[in-house]
C-alpha atoms as a PDB file:
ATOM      1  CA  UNK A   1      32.062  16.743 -18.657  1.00  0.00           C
ATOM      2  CA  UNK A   2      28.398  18.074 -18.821  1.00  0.00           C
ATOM      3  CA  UNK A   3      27.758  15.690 -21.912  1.00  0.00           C
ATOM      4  CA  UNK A   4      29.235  12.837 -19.766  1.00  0.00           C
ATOM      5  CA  UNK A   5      26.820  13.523 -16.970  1.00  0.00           C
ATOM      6  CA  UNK A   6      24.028  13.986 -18.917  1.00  0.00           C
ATOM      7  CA  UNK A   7      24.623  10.697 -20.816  1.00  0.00           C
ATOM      8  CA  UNK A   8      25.252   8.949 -17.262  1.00  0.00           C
ATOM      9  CA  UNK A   9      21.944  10.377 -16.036  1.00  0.00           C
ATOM     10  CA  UNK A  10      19.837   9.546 -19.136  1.00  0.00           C
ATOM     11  CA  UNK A  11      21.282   6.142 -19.069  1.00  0.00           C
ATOM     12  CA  UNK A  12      20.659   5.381 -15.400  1.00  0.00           C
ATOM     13  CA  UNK A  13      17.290   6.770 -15.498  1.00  0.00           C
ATOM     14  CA  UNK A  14      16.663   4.131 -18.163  1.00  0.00           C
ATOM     15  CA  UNK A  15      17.942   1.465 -16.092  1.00  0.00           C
ATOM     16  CA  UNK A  16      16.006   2.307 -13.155  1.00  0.00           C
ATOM     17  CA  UNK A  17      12.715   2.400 -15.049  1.00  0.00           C
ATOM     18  CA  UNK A  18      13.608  -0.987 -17.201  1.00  0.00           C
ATOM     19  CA  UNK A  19      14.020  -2.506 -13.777  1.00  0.00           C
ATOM     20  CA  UNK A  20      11.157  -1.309 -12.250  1.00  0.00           C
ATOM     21  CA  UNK A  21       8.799  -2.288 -15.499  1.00  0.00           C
ATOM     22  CA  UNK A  22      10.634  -5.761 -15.061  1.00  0.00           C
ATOM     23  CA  UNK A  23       9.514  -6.167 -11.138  1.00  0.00           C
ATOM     24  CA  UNK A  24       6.188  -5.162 -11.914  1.00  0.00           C
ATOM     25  CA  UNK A  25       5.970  -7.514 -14.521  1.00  0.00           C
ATOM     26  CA  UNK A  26       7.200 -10.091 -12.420  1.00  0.00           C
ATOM     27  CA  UNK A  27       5.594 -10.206  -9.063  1.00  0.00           C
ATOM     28  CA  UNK A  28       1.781  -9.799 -12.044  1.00  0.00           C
ATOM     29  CA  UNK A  29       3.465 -13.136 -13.314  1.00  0.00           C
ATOM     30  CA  UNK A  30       3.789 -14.843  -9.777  1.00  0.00           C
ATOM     31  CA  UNK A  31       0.025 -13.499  -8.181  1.00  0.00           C
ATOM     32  CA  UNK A  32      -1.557 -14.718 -11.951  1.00  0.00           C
ATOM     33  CA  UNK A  33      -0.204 -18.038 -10.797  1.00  0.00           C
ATOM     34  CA  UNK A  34      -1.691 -17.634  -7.540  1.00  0.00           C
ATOM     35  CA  UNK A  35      -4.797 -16.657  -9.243  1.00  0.00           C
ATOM     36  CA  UNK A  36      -4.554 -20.030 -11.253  1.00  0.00           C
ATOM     37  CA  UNK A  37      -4.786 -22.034  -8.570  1.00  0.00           C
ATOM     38  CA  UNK A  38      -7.260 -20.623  -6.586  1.00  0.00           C
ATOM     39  CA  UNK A  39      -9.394 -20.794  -9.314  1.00  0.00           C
ATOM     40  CA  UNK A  40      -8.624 -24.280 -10.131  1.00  0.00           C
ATOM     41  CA  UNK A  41      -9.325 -25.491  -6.857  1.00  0.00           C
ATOM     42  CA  UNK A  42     -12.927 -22.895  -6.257  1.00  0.00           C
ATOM     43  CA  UNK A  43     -13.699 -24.764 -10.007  1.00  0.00           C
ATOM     44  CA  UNK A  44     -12.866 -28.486  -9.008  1.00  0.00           C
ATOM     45  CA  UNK A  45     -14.250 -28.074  -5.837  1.00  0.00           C
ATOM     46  CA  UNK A  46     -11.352 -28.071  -3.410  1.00  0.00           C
ATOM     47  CA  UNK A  47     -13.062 -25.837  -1.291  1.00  0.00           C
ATOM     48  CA  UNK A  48     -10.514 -26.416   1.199  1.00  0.00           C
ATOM     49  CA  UNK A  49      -7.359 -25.147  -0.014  1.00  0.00           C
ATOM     50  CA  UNK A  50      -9.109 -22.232  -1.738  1.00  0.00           C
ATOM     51  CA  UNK A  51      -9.848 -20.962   1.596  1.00  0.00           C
ATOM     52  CA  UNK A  52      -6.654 -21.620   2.902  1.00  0.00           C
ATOM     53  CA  UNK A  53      -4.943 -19.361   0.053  1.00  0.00           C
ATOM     54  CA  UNK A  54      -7.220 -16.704   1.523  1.00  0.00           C
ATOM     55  CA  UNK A  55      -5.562 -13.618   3.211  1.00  0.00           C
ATOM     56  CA  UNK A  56      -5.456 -13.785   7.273  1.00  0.00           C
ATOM     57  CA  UNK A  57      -8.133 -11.025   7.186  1.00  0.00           C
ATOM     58  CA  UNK A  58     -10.202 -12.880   5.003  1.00  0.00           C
ATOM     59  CA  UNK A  59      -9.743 -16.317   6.914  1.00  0.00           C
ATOM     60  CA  UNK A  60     -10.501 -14.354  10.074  1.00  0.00           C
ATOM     61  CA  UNK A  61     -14.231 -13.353   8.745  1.00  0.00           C
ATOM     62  CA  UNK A  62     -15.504 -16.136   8.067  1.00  0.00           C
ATOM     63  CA  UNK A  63     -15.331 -19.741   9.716  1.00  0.00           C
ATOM     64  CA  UNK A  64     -13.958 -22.234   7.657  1.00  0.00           C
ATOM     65  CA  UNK A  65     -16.764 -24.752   7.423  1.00  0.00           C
ATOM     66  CA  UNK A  66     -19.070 -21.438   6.203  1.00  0.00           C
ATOM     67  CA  UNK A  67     -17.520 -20.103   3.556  1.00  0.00           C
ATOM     68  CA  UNK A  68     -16.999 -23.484   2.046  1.00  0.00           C
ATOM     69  CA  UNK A  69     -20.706 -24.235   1.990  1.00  0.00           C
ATOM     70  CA  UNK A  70     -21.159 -20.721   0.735  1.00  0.00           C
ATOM     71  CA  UNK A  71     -19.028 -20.757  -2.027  1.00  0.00           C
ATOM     72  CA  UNK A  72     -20.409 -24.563  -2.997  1.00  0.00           C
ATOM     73  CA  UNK A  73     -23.695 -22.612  -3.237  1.00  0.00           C
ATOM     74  CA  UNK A  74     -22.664 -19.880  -5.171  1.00  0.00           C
ATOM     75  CA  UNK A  75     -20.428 -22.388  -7.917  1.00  0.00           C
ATOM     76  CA  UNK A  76     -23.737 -24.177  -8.178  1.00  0.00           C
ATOM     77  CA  UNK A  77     -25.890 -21.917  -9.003  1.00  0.00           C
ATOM     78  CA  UNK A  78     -23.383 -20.358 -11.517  1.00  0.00           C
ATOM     79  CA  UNK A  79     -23.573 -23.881 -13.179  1.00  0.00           C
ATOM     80  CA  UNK A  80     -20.885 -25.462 -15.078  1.00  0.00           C
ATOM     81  CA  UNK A  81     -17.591 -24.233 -15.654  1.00  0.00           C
ATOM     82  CA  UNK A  82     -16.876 -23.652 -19.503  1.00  0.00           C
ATOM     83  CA  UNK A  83     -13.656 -21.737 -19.352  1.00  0.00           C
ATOM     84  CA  UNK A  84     -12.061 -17.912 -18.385  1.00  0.00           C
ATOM     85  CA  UNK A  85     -10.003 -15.154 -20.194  1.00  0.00           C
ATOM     86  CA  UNK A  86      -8.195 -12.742 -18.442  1.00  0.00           C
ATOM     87  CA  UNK A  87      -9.054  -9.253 -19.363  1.00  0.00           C
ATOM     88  CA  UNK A  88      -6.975  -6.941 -17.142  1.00  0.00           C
ATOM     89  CA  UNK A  89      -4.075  -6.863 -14.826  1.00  0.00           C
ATOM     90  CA  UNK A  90      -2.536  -3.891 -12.330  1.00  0.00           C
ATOM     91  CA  UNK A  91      -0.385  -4.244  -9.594  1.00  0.00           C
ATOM     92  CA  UNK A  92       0.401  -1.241  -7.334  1.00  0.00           C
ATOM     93  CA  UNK A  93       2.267  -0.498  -3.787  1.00  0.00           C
ATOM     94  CA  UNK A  94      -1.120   1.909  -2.683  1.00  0.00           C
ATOM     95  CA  UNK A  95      -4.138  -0.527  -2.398  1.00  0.00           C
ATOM     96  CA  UNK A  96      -6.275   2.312  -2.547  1.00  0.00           C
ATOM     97  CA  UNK A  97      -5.283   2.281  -6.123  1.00  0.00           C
ATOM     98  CA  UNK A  98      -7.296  -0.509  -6.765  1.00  0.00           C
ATOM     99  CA  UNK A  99     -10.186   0.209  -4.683  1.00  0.00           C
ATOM    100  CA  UNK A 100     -10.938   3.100  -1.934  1.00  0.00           C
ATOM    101  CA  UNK A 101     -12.323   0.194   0.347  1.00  0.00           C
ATOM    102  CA  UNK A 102      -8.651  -0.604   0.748  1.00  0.00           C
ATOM    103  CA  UNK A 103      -7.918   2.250   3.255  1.00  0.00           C
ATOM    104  CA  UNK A 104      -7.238   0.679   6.346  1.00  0.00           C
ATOM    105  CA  UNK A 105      -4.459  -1.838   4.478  1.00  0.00           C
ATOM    106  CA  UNK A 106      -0.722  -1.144   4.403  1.00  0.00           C
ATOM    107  CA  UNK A 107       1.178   0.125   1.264  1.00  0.00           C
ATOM    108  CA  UNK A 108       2.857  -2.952   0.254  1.00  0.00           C
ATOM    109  CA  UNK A 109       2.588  -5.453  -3.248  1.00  0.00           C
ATOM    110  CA  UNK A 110      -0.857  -5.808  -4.505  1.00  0.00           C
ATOM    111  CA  UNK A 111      -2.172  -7.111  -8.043  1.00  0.00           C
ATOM    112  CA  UNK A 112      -6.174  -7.324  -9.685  1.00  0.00           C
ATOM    113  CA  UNK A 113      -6.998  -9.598 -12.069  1.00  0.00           C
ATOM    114  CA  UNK A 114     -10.503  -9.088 -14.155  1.00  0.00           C
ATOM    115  CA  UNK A 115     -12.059 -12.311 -16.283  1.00  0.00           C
ATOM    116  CA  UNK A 116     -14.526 -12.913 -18.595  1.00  0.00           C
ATOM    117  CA  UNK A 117     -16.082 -16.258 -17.244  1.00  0.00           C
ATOM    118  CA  UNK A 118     -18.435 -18.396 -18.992  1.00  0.00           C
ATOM    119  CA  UNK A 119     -20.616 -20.823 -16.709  1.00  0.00           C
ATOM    120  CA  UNK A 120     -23.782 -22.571 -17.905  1.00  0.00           C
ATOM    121  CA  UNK A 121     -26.170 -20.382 -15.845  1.00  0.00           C
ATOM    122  CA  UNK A 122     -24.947 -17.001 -16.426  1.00  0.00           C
ATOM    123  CA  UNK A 123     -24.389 -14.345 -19.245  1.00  0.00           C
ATOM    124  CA  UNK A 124     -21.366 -11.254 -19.021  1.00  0.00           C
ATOM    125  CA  UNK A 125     -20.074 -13.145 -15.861  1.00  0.00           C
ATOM    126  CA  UNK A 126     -17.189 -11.071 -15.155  1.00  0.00           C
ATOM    127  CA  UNK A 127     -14.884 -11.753 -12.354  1.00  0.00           C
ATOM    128  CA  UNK A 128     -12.534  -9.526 -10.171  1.00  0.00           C
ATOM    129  CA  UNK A 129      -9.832 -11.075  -7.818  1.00  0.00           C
ATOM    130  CA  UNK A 130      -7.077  -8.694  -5.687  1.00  0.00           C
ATOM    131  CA  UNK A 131      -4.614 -10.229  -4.361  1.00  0.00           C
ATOM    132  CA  UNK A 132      -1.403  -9.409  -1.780  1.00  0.00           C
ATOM    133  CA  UNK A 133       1.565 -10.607  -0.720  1.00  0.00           C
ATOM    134  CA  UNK A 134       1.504 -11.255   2.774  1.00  0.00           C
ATOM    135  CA  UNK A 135       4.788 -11.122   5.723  1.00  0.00           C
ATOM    136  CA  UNK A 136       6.393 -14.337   3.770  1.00  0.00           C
ATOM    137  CA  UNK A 137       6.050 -12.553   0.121  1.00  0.00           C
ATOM    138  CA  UNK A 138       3.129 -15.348  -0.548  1.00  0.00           C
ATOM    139  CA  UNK A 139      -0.202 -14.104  -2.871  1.00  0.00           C
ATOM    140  CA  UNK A 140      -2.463 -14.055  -0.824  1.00  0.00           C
ATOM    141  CA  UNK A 141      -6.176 -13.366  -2.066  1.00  0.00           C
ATOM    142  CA  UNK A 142      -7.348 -10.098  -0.390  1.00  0.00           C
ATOM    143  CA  UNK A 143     -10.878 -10.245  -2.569  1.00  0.00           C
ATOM    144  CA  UNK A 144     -13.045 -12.136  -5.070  1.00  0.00           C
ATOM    145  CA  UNK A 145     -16.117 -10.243  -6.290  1.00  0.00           C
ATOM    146  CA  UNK A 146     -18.029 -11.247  -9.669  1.00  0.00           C
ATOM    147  CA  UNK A 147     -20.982 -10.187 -11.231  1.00  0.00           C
ATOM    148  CA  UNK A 148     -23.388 -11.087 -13.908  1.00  0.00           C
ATOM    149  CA  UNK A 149     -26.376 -11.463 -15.586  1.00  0.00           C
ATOM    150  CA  UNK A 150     -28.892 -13.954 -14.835  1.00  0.00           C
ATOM    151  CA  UNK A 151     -29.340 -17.106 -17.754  1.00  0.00           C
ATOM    152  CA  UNK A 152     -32.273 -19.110 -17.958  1.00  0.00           C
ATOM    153  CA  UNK A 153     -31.413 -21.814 -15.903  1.00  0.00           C
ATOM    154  CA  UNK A 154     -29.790 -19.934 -12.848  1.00  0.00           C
ATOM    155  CA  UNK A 155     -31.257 -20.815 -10.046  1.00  0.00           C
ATOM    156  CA  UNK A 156     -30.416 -19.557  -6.523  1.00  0.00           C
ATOM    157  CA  UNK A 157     -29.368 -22.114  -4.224  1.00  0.00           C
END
């Protein structure tokens, strides 16, 4: 009987944690789409719907009209898109986990993304996204930071 239990534990331990690596692993899969897109549309311009993929904190910061001029500026003086490569991926319930500025948020499903970017006016652009789902389990992105080295053409716009 103890061999039975201890087989039954062992087993269901396994499950749990093969289940739990699986969730992780998906809702990464579903907030790297997210990420996708908002970067498609920050890259091709579409200004617009980047913003509205913002979190509700994040829309309620900044007026809509301003941040799209703002992040026009910033694009251009990055200069020309030439591609990205993801470099690391975490999701955790605690968003302090990701960063400590993340105190005053709920425990709930967050996910960070870092890239290797290359645009035309900078050198070791790296960029950092965090993302979370919001009330209707939709990515949301909490935070986009990036930083980088100046090239010779960057010019501040």
């Amino acid at each position: 009987m103890k061999k039975f239990i201890l087989i039954f534990s062992i087993i269901t331990n396994y499950t749990i944690n093969s289940f739990s690596q699986i969730n992780t692993e998906y809702h990464l899969q579903q907030a790297s789409l997210k990420t996708t897109t908002w970067f498609n549309n920050i890259n091709t311009n579409n200004f617009e719907d980047a913003f509205n993929e913002l979190s509700f904190e994040l829309q309620s910061k900044f007026e809509k009209n301003d941040w799209i001029f703002g992040m026009n500026q910033i694009l251009k003086s990055f200069g020309e898109f030439n591609g990205r490569k993801e470099i690391y991926r975490n999701f955790v319930i605690n968003p302090i986990e990701i960063d400590p500025i993340l105190g005053g948020f709920p425990d709930g499903y967050y996910a960070e993304f870092q890239y290797e970017s290359n645009y035309l006016n900078t050198i070791n652009h790296l960029e950092r996204i965090i993302l979370h789902q919001d009330h209707k389990s939709k990515w949301r992105i909490l935070d986009y930071s990036y930083e980088f080295t100046e090239g010779e053409n960057y010019k501040e716009n």
